[in-house]
N, C-alpha and C. Protein backbone atom coordinates (compact mmCIF):
# COMPACT_ATOMS: atom_id res chain seq x y z
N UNK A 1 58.35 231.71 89.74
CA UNK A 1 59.20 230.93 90.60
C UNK A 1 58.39 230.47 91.82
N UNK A 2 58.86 229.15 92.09
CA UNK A 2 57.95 228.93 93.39
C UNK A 2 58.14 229.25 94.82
N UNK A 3 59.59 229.74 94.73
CA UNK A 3 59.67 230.84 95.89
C UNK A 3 58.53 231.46 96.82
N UNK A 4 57.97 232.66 95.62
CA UNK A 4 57.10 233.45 95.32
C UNK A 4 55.88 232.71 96.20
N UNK A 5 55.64 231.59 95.86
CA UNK A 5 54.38 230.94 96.05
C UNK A 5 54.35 230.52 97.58
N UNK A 6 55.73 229.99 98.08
CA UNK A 6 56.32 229.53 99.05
C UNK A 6 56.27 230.75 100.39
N UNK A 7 56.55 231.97 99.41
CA UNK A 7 57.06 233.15 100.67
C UNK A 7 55.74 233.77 100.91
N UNK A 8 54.95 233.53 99.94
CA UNK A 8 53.19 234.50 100.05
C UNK A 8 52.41 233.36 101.29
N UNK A 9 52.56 232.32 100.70
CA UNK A 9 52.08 231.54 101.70
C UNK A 9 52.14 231.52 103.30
N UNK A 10 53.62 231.33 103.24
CA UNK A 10 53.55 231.63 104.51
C UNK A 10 53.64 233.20 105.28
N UNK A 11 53.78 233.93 104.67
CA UNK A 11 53.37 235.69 105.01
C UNK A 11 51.68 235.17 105.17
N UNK A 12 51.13 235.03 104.33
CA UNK A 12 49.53 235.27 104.72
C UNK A 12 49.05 233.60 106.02
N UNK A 13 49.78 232.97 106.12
CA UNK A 13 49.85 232.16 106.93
C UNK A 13 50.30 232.69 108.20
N UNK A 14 51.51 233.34 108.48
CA UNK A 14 52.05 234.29 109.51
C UNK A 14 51.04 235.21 110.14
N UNK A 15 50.52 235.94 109.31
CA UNK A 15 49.28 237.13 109.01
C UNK A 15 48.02 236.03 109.98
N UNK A 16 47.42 235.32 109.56
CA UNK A 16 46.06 234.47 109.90
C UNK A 16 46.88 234.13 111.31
N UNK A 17 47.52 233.18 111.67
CA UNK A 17 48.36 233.24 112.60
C UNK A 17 48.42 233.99 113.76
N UNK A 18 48.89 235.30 113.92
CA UNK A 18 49.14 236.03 114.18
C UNK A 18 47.73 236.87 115.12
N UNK A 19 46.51 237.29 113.71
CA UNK A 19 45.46 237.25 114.20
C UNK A 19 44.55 236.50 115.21
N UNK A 20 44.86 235.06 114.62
CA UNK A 20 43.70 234.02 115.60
C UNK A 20 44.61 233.82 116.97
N UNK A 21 45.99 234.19 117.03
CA UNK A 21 46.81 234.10 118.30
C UNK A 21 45.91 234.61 119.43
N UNK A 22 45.71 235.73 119.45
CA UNK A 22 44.36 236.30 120.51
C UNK A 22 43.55 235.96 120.74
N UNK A 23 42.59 235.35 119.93
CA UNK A 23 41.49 234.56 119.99
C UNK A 23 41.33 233.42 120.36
N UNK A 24 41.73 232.72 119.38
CA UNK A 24 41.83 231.35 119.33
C UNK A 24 43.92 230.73 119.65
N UNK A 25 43.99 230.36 120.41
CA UNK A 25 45.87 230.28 120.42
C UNK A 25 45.97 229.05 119.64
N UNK A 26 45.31 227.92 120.28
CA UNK A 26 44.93 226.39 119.06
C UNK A 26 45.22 226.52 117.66
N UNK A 27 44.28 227.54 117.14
CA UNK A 27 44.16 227.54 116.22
C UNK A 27 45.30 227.87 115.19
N UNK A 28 46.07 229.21 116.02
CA UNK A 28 47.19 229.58 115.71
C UNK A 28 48.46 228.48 115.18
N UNK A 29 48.11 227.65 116.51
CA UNK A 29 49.39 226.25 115.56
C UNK A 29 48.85 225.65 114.54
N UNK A 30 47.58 225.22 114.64
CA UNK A 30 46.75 224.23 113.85
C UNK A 30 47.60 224.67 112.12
N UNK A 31 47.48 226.49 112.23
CA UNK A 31 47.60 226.93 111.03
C UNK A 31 49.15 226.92 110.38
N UNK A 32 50.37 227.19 111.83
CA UNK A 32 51.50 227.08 111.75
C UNK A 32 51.84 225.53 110.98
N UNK A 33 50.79 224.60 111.59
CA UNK A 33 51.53 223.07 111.56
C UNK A 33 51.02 222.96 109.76
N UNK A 34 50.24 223.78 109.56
CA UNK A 34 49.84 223.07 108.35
C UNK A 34 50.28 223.40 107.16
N UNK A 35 50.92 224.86 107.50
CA UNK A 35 51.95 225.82 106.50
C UNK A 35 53.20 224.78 106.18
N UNK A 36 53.85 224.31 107.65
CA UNK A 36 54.37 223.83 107.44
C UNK A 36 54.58 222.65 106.86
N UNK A 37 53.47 221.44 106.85
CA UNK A 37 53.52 220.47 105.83
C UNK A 37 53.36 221.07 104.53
N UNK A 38 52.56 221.85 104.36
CA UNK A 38 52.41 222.39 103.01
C UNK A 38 53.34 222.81 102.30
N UNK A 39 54.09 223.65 102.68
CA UNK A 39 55.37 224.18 102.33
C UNK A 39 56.62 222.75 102.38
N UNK A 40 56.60 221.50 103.32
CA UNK A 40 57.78 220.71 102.81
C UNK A 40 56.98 220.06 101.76
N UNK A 41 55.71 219.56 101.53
CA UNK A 41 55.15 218.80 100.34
C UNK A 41 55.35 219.72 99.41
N UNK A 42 55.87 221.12 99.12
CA UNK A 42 55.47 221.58 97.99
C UNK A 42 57.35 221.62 97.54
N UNK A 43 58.34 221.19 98.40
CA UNK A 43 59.60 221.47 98.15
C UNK A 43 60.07 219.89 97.75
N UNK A 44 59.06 218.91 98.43
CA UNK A 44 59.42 217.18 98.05
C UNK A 44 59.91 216.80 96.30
N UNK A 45 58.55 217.73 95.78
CA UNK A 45 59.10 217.57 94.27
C UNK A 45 60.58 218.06 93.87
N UNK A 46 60.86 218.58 94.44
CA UNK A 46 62.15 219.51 94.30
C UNK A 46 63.42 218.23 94.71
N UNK A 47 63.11 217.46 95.45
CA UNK A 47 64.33 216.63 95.88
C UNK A 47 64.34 215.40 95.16
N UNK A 48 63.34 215.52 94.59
CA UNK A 48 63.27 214.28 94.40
C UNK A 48 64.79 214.16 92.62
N UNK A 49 64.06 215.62 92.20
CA UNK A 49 64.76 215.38 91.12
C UNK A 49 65.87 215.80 91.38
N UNK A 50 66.44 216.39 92.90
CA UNK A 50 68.15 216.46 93.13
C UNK A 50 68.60 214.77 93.42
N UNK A 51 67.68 213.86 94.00
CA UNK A 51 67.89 212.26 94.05
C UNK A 51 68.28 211.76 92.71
N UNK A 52 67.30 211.97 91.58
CA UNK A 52 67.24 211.72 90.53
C UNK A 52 68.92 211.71 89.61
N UNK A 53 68.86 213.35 89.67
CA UNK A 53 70.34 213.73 89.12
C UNK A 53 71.64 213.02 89.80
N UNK A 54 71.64 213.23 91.41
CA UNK A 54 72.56 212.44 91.68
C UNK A 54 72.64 211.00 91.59
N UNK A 55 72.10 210.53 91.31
CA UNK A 55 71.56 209.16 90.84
C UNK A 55 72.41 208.90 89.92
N UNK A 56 72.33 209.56 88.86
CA UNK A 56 72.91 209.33 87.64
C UNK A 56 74.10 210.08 87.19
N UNK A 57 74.73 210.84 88.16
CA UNK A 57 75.63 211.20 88.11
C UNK A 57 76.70 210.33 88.91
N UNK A 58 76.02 209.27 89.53
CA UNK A 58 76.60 208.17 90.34
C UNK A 58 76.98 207.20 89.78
N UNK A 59 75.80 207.12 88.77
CA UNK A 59 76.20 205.98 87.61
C UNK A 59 77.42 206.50 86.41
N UNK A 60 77.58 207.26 86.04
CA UNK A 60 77.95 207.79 85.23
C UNK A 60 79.82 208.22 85.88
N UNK A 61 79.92 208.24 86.95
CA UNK A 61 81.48 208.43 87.59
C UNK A 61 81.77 207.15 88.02
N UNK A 62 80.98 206.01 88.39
CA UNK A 62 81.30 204.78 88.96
C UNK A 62 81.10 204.47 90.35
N UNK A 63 80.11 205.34 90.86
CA UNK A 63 80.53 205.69 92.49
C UNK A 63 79.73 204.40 92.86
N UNK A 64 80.13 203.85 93.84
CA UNK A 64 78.86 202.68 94.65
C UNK A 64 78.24 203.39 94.93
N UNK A 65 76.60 202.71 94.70
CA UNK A 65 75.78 203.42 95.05
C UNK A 65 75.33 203.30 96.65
N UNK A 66 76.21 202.84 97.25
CA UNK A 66 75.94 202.46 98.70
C UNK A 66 76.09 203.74 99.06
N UNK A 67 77.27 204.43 98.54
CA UNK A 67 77.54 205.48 99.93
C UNK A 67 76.82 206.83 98.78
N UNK A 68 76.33 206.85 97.84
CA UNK A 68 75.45 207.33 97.62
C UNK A 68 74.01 207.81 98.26
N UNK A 69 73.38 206.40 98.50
CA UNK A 69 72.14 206.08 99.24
C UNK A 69 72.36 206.96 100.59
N UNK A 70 73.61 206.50 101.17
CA UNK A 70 73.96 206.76 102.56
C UNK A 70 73.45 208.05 103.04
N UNK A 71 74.64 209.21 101.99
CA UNK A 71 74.51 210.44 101.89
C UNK A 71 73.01 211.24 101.74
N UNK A 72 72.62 210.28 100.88
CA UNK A 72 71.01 210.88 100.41
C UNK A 72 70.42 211.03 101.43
N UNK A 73 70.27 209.80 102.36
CA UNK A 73 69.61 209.24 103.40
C UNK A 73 70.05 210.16 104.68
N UNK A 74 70.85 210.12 105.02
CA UNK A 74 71.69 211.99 105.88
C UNK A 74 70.86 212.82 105.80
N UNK A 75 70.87 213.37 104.41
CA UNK A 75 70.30 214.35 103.95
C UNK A 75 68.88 214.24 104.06
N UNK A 76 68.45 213.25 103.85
CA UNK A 76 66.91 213.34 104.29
C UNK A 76 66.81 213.27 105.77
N UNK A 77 67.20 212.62 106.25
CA UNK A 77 66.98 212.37 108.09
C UNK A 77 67.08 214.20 108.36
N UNK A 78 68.13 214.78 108.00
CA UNK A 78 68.50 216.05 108.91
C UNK A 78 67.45 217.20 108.51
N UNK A 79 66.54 216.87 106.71
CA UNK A 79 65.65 218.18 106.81
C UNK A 79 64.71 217.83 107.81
N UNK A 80 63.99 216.04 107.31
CA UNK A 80 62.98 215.63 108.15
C UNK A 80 63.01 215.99 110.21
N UNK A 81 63.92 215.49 110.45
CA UNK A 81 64.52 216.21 111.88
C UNK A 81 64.04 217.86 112.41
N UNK A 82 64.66 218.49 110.94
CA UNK A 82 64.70 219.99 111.34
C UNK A 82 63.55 220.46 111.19
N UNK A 83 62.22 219.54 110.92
CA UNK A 83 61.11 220.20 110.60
C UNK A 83 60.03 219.65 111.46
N UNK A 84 60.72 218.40 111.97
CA UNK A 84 59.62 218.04 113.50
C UNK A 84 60.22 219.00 114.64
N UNK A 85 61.46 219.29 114.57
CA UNK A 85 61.74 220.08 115.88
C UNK A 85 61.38 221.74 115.54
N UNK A 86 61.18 222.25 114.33
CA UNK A 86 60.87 223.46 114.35
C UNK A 86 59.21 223.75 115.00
N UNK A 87 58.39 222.50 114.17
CA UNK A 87 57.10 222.37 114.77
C UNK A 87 57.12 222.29 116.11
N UNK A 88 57.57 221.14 116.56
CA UNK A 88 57.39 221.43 118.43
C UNK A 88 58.15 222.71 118.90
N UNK A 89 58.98 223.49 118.29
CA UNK A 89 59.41 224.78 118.76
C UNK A 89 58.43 225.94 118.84
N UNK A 90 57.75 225.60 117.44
CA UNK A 90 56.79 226.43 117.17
C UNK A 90 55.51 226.75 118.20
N UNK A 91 54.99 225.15 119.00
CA UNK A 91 54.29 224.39 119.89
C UNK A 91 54.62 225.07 121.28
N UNK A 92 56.10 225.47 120.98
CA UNK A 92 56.49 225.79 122.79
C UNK A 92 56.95 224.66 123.33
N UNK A 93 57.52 223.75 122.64
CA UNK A 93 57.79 222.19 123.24
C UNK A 93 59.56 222.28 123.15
N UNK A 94 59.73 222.93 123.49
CA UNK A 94 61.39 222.51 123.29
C UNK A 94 61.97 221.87 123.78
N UNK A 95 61.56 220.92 124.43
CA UNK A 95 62.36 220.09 124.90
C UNK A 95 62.31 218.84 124.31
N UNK A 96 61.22 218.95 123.45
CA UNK A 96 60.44 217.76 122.49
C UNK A 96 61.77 218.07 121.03
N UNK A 97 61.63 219.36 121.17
CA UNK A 97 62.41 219.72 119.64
C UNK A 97 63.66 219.18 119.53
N UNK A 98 64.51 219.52 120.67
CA UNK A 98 65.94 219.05 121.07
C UNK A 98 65.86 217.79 121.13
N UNK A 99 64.94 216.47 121.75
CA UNK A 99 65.15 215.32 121.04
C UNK A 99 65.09 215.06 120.04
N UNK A 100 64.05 215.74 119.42
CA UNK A 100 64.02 215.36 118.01
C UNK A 100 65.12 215.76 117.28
N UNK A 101 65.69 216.63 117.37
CA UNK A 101 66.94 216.96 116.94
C UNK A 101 68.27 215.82 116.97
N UNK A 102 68.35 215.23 118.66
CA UNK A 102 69.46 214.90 119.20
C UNK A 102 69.36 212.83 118.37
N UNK A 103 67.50 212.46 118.09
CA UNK A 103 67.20 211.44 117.51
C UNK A 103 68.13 211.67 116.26
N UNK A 104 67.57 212.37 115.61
CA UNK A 104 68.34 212.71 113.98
C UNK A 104 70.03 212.61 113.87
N UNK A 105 70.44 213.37 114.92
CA UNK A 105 71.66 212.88 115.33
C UNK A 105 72.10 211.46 115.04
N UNK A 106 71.87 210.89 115.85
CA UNK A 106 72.02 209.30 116.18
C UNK A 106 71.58 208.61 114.77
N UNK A 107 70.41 208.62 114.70
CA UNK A 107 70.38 208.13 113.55
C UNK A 107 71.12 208.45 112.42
N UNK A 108 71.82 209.60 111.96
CA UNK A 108 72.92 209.71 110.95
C UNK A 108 73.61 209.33 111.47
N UNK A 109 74.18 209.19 112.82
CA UNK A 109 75.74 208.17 113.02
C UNK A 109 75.29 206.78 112.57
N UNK A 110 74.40 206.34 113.04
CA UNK A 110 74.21 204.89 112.77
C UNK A 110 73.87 204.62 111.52
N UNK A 111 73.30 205.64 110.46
CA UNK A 111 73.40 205.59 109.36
C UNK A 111 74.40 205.49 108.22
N UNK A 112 75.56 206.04 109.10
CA UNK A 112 76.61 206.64 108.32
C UNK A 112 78.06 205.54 108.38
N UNK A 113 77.39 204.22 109.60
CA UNK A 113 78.41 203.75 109.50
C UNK A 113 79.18 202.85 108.30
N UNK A 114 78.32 202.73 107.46
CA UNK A 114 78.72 201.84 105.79
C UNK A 114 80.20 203.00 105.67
N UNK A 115 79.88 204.33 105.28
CA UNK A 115 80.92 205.14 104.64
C UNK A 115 81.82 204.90 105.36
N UNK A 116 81.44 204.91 107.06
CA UNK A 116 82.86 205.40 107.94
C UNK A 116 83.95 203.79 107.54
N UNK A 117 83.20 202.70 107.68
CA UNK A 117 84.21 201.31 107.27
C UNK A 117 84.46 201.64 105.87
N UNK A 118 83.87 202.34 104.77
CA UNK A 118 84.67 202.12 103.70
C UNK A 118 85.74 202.63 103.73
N UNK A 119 85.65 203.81 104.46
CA UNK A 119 86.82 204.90 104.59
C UNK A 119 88.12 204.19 105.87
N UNK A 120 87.94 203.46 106.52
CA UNK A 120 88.82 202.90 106.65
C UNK A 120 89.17 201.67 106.47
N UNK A 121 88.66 200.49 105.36
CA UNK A 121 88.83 199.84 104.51
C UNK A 121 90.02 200.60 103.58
N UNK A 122 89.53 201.79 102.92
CA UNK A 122 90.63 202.23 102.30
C UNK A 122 91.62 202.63 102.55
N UNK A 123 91.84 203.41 103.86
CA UNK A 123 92.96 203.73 104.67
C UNK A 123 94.20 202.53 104.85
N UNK A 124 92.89 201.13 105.32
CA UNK A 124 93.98 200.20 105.37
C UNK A 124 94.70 199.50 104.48
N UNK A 125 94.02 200.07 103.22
CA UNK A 125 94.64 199.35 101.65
C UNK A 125 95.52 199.99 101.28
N UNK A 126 95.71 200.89 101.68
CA UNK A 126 96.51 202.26 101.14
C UNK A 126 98.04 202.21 102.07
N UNK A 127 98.09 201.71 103.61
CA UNK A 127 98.95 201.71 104.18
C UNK A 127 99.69 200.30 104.00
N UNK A 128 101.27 200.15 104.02
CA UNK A 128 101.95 199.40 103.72
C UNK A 128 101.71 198.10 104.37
């Protein structure tokens, strides 16, 4: 399982880390920042084929694929978000993190507005 591969990594990443913290502190993120790309490139394959499936499970119920996309697109903004602000957390930047956070925000509202008019498109079809 790639768990396994996922959780060793970053234990012996934590471990190196941890060590060069005393020494070298630089270095210490250098190694944090790179676990961490490593570890979302090694989970990308993984979404792609949850995109995939819902894809065609979209086709297959009739759903527009608009508010499909929408949702997907959510869903990507909020890991991408949660993984620039963990890095600048990681950095000691928190104040960097919390925008980046509060960006991701915004951008799913403004992303999200297709669904919110469909949903009251339908509200208003529905009322007399």
């Amino acid at each position: 399982m790639e768990i396994f591969q996922i959780v060793g990594i970053g234990i012996v990443a934590t471990i190196l880390a941890v060590l060069l913290k005393e020494q070298k502190s630089e270095m210490s993120l250098y190694i944090s920042i790179a676990t961490g790309l490593l570890i979302f490139f090694i989970i990308i394959s993984k979404l792609e084929y949850v995109i995939e499936t819902l894809e065609d499970l979209a086709n297959k119920v009739d759903i527009n694929f608009v508010y499909t996309t929408v949702v997907l697109k959510i869903v990507g903004i909020s890991y991408v978000a949660e993984f620039g602000a963990q890095i600048a957390k990681d950095a000691k930047q928190n104040t960097i993190g919390q925008k980046i956070e509060l960006a991701g925000k915004v951008i799913i509202m403004v992303i999200s507005i297709p669904i919110f008019i469909g949903v009251m498109d339908l509200i208003v079809n529905i009322m007399p």
